[in-house]
N, C-alpha and C. Protein backbone atom coordinates (compact mmCIF):
# COMPACT_ATOMS: atom_id res chain seq x y z
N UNK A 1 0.82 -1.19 0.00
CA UNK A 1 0.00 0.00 0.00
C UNK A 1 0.87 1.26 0.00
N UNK A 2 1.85 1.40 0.66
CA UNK A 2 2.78 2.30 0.51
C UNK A 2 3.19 2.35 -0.59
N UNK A 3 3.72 1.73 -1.47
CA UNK A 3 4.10 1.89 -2.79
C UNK A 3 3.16 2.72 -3.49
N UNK A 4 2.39 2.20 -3.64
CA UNK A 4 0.94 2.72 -4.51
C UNK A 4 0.75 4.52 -4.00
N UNK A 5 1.19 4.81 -2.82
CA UNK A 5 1.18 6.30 -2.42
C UNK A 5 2.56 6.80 -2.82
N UNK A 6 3.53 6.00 -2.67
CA UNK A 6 4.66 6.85 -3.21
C UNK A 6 4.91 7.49 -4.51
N UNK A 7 4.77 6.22 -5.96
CA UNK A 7 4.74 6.12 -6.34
C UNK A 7 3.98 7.17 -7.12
N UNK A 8 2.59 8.05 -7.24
CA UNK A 8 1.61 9.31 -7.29
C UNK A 8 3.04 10.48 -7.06
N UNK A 9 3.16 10.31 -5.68
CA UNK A 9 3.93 11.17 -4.94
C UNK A 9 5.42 11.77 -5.87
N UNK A 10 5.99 10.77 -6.54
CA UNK A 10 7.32 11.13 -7.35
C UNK A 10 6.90 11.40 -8.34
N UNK A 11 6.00 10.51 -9.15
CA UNK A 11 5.38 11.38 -10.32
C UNK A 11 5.01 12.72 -10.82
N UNK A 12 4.38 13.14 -9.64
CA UNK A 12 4.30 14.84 -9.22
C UNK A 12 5.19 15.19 -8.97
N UNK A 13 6.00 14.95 -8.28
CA UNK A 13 7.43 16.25 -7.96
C UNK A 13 8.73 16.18 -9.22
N UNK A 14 8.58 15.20 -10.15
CA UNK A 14 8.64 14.93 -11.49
C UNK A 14 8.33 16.19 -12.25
N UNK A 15 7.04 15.86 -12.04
CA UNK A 15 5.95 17.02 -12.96
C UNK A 15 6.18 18.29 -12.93
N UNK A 16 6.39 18.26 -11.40
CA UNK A 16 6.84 20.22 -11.05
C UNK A 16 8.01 20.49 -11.37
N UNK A 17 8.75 19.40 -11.12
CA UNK A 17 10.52 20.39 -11.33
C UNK A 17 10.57 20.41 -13.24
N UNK A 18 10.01 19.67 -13.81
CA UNK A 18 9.95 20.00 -15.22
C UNK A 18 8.98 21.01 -15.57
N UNK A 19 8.02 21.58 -15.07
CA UNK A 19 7.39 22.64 -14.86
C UNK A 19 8.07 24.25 -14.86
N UNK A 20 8.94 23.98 -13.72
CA UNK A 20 9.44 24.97 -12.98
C UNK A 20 10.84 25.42 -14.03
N UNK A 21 11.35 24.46 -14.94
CA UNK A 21 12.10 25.10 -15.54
C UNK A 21 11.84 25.50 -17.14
N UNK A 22 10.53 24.81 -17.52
CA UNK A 22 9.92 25.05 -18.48
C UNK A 22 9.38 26.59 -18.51
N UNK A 23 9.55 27.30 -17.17
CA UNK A 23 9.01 28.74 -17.17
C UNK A 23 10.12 29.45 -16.67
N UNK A 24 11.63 29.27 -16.14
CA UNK A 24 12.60 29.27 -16.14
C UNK A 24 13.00 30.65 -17.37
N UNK A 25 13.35 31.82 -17.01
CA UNK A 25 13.75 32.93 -17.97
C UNK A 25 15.02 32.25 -18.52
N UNK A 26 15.38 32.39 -19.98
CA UNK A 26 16.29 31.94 -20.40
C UNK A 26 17.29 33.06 -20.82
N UNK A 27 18.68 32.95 -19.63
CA UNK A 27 19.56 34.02 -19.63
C UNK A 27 20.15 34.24 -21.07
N UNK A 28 19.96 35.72 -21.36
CA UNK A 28 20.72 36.05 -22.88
C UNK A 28 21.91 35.98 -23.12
N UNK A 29 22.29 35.24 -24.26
CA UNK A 29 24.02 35.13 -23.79
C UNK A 29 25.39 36.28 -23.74
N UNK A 30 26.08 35.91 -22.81
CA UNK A 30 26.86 36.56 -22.31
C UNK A 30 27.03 38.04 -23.46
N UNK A 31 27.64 38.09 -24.92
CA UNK A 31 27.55 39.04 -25.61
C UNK A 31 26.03 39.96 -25.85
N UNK A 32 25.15 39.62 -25.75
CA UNK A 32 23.68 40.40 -25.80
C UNK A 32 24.03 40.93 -24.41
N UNK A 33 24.36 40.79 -23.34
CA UNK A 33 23.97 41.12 -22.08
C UNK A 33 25.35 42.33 -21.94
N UNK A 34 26.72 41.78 -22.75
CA UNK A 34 27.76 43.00 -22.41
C UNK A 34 26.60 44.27 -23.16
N UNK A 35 26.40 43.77 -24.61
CA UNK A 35 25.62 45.51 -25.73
C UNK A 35 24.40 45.47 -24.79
N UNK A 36 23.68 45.21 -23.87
CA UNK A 36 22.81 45.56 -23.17
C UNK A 36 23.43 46.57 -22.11
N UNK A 37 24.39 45.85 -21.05
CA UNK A 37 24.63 46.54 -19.97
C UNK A 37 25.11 48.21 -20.88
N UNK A 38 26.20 48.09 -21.39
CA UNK A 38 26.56 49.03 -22.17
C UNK A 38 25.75 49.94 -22.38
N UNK A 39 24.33 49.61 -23.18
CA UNK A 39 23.76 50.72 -23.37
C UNK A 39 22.68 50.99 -21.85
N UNK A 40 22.71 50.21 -20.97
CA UNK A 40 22.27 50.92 -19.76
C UNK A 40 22.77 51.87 -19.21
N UNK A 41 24.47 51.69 -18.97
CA UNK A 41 25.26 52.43 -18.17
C UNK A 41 25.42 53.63 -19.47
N UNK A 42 25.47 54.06 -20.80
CA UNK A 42 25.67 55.03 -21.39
C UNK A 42 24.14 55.60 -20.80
N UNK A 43 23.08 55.12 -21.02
CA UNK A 43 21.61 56.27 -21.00
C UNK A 43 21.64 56.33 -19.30
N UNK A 44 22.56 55.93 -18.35
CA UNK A 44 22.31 56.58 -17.01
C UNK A 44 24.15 57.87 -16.93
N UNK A 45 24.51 57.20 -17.88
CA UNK A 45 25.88 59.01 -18.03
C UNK A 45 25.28 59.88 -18.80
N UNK A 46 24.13 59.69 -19.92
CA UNK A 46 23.67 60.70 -20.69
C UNK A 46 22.32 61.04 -20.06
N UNK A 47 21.90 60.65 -19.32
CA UNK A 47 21.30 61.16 -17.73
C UNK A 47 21.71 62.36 -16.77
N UNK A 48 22.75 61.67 -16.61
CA UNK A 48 23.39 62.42 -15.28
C UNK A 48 23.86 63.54 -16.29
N UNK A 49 24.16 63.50 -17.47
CA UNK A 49 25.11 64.52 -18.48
C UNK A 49 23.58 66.07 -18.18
N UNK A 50 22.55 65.15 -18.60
CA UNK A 50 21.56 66.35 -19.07
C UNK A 50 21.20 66.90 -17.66
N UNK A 51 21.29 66.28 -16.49
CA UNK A 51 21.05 67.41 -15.16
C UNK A 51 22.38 67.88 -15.09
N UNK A 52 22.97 67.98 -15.14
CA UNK A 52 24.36 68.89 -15.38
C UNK A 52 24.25 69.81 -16.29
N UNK A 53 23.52 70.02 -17.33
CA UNK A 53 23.18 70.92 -18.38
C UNK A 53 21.92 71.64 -18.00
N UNK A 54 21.37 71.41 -16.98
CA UNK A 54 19.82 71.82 -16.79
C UNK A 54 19.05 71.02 -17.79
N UNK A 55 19.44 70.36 -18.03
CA UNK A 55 18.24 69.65 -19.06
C UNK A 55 17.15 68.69 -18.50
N UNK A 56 16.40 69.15 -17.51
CA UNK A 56 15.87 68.32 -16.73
C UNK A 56 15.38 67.12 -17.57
N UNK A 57 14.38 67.70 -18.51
CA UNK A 57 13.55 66.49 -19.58
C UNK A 57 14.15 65.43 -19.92
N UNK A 58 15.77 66.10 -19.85
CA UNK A 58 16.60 64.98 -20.69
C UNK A 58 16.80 64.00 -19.59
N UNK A 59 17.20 64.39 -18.64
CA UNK A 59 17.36 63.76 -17.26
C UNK A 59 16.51 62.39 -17.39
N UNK A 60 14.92 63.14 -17.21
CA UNK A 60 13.63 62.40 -16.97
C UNK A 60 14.12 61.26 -18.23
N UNK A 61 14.63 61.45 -19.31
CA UNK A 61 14.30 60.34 -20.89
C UNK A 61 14.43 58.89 -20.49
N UNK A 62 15.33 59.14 -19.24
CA UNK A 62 15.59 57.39 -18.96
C UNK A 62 14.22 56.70 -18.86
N UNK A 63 13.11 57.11 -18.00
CA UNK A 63 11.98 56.84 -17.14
C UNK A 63 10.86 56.48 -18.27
N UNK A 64 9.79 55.55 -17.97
CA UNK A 64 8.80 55.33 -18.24
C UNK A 64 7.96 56.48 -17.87
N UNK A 65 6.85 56.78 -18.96
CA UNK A 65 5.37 57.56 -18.79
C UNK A 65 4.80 57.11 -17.05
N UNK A 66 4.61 56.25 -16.75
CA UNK A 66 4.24 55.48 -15.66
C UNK A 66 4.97 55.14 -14.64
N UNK A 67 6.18 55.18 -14.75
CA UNK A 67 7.02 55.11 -13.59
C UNK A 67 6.74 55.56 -12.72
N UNK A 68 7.43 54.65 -11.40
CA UNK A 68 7.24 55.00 -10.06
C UNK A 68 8.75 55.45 -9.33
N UNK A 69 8.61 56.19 -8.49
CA UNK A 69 9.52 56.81 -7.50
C UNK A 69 9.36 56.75 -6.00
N UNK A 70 10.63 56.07 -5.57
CA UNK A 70 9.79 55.67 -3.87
C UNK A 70 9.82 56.78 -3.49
N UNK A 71 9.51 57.09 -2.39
CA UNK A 71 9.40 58.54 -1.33
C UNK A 71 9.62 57.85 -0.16
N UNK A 72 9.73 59.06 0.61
CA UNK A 72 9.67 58.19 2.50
C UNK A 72 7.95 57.92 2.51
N UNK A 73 7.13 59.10 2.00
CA UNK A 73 5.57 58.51 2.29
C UNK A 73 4.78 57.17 1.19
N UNK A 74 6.05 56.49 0.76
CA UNK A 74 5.62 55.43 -0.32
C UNK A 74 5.98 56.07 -2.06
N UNK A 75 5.14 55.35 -2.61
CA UNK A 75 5.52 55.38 -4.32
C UNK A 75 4.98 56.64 -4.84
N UNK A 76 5.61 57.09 -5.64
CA UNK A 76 4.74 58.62 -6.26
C UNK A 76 5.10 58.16 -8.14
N UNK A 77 3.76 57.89 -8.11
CA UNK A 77 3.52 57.46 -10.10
C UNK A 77 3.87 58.90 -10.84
N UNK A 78 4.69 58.38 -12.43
CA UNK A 78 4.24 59.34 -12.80
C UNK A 78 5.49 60.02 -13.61
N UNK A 79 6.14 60.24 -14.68
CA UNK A 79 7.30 61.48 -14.46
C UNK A 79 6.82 62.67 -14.36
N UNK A 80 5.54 63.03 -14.49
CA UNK A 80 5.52 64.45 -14.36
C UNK A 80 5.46 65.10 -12.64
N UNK A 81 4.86 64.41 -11.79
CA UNK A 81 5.36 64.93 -10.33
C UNK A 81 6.80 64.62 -9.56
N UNK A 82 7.35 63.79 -10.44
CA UNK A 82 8.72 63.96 -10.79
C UNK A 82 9.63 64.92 -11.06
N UNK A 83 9.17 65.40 -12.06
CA UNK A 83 9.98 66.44 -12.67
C UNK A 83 9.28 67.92 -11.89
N UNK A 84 7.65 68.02 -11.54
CA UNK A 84 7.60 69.06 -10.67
C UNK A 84 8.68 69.45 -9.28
N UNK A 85 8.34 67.85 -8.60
CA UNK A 85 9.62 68.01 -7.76
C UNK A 85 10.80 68.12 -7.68
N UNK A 86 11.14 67.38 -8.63
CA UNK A 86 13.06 68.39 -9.03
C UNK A 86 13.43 69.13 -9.38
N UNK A 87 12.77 70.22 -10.04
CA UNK A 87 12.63 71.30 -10.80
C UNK A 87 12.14 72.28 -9.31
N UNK A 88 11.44 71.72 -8.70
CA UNK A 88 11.31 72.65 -7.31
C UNK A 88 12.61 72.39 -6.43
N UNK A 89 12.88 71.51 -5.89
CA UNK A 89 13.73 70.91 -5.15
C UNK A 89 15.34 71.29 -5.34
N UNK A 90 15.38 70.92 -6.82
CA UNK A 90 16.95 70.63 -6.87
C UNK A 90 17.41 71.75 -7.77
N UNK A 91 16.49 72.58 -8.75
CA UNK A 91 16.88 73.46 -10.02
C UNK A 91 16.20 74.96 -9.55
N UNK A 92 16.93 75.88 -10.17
CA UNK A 92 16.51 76.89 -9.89
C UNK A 92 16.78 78.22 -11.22
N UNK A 93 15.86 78.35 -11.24
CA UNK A 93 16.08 79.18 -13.15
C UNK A 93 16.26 78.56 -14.15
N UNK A 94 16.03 77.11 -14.07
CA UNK A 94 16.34 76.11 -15.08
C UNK A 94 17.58 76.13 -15.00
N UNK A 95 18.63 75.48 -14.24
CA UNK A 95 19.67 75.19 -13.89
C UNK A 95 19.45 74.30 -12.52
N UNK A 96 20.06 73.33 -12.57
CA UNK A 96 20.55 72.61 -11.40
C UNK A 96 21.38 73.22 -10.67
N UNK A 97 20.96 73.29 -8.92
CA UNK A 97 21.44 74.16 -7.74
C UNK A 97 23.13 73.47 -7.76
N UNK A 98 23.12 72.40 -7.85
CA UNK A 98 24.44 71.24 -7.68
C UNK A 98 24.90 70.49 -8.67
N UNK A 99 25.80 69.87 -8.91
CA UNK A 99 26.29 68.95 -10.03
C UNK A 99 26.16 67.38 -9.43
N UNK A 100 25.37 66.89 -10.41
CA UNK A 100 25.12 65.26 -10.35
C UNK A 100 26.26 64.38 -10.18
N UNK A 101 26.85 63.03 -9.67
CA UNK A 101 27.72 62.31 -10.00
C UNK A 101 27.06 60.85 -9.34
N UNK A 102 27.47 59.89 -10.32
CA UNK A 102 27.33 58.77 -10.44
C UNK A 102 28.81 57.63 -10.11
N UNK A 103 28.62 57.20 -8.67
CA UNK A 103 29.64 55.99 -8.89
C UNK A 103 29.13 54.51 -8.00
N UNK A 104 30.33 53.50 -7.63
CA UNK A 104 29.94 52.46 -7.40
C UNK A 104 28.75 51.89 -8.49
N UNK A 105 28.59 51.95 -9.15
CA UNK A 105 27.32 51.34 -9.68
C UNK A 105 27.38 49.91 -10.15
N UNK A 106 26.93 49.17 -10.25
CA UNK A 106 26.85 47.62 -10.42
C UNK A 106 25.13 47.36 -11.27
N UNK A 107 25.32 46.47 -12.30
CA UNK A 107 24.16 45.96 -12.69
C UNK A 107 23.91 44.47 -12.38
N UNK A 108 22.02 44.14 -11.87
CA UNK A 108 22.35 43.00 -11.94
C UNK A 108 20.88 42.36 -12.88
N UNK A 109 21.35 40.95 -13.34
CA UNK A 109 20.28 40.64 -14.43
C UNK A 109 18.87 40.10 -13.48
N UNK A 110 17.63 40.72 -13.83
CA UNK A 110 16.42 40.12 -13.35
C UNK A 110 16.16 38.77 -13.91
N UNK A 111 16.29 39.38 -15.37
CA UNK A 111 15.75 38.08 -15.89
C UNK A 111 16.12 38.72 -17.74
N UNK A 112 15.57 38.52 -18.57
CA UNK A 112 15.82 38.47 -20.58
C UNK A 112 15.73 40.26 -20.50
N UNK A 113 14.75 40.62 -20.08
CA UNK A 113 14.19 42.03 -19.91
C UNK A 113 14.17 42.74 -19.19
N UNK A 114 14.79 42.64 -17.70
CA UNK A 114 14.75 43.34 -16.62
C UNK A 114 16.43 43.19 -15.82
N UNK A 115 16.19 44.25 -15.25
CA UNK A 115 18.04 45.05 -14.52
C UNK A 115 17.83 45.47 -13.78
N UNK A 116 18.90 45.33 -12.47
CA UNK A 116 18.44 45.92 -11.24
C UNK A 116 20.08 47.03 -11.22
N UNK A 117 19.46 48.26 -11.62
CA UNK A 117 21.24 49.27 -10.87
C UNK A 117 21.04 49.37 -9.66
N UNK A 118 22.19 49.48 -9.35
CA UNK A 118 22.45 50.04 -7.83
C UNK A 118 23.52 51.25 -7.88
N UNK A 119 23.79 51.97 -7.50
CA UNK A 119 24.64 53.30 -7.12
C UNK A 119 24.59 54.02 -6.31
N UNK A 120 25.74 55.21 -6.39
CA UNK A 120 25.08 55.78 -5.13
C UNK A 120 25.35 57.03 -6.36
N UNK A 121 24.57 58.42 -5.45
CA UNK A 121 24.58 59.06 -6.35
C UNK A 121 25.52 60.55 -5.55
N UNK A 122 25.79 61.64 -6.49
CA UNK A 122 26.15 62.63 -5.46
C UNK A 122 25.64 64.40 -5.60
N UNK A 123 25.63 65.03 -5.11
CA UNK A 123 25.55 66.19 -5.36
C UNK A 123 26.36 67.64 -4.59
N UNK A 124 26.98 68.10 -5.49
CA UNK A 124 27.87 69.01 -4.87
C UNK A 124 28.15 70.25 -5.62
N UNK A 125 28.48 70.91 -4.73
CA UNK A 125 29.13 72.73 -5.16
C UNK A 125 27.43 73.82 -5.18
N UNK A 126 27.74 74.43 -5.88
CA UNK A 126 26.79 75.77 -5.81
C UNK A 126 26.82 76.33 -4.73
N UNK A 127 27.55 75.89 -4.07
CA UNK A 127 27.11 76.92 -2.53
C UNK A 127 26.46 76.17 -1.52
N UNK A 128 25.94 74.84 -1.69
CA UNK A 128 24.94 74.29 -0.52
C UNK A 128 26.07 73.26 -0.33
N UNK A 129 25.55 72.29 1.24
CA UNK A 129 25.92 71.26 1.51
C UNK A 129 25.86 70.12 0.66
N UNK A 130 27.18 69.23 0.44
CA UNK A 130 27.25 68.28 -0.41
C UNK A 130 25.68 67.23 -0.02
N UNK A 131 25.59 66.42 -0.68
CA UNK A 131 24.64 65.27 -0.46
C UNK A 131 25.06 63.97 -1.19
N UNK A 132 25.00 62.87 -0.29
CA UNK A 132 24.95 61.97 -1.26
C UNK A 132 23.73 60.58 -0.84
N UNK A 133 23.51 59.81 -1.58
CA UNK A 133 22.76 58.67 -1.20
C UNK A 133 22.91 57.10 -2.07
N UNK A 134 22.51 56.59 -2.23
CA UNK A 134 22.08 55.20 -2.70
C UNK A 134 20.97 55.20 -3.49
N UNK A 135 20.84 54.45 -4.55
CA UNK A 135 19.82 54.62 -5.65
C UNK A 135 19.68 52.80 -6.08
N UNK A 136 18.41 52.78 -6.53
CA UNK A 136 18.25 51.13 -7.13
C UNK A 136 17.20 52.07 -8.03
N UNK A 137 18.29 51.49 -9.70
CA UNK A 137 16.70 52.04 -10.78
C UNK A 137 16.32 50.68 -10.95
N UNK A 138 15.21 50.27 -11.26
CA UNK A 138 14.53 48.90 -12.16
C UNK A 138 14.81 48.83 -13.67
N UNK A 139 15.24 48.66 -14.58
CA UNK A 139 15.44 49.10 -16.24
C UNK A 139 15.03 47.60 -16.41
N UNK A 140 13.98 48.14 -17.68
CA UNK A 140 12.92 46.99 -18.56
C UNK A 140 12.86 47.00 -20.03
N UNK A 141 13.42 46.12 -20.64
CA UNK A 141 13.68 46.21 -21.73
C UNK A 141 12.09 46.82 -22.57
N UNK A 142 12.26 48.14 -23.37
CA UNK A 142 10.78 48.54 -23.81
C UNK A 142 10.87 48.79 -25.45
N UNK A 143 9.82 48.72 -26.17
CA UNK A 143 9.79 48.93 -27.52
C UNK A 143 10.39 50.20 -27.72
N UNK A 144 11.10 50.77 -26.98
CA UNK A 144 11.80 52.42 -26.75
C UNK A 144 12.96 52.24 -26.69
N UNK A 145 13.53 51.19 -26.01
CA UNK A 145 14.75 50.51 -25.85
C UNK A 145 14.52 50.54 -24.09
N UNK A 146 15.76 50.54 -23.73
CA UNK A 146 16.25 50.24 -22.19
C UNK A 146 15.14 51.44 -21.51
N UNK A 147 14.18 51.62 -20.21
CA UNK A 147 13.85 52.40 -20.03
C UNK A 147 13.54 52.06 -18.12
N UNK A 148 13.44 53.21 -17.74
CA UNK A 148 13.47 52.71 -15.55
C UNK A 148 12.19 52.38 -15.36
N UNK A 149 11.83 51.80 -15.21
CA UNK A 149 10.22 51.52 -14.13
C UNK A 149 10.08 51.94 -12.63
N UNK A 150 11.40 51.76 -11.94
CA UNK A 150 11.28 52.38 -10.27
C UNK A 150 12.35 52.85 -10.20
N UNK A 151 12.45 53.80 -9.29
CA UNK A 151 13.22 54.34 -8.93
C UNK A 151 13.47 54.58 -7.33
N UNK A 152 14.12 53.80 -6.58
CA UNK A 152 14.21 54.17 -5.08
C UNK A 152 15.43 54.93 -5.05
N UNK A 153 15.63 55.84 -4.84
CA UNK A 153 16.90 57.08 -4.45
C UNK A 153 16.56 57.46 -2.87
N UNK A 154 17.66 57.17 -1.80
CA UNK A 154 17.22 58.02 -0.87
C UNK A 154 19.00 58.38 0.03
């Protein structure tokens, strides 16, 4: 009688682990993933390039229509209360108060379509206290090309 229950029993866990890799993301190979990272890390220097220019918009180009941005009071959708708030916050006459800088940064693969950055970011000179923090963007591969879905900076 035991047999007869085991026997069900392996069949199924059979079933699942061939399951489980049948839905298994299949990593892009190593050369797709260098011209991927590549063009991540160029559209987050031609990022950081355009808030250094005041170019806020350009700034924003990385980001999805829909993107989210953590806050301390949770997620704020959206680039346009985005860009209200940095444009209040950080720019002043259409110029950035400070100069942007980007280091440590590391990418890591989600999965065929998705990237997790990490960095920290910095801001300095004009006259105010330096700042710096830690950043995780989300980047999703989009019919646009490489583009952020979240953004936690704090």
């Amino acid at each position: 009688m035991r047999r007869t229950r085991l026997l069900p029993a392996l069949l199924l866990c059979g079933l699942l682990s061939g399951a489980s890799s049948a839905f298994a993301a299949e990593p892009a190979p190593q050369s797709d993933r260098s011209a991927d990272e590549a063009r991540i890390q160029a559209l987050s220097q031609a990022s950081m390039e355009a808030w250094n220019k005041g170019d806020l918009k350009g700034h924003l180009a990385i980001y999805t229509n829909d993107m989210t941005f953590m806050t301390r009071n949770g997620p704020r959708p959206g680039v346009e209360p985005l860009e209200k708030s940095f444009s209040e916050r950080y720019f002043k006459e259409g110029k950035p108060k400070q100069t942007l800088g980007f280091d440590s940064r590391t990418l890591r693969w989600l999965g065929p379509d998705a990237v997790l950055e990490t960095g920290r970011y910095t801001l300095t000179g004009g006259g105010e206290a330096d700042q710096s923090g830690w950043f995780t963007l989300v980047w999703m591969r989009t019919p646009d090309g490489w583009r952020v879905i979240h953004d936690h900076s704090s």
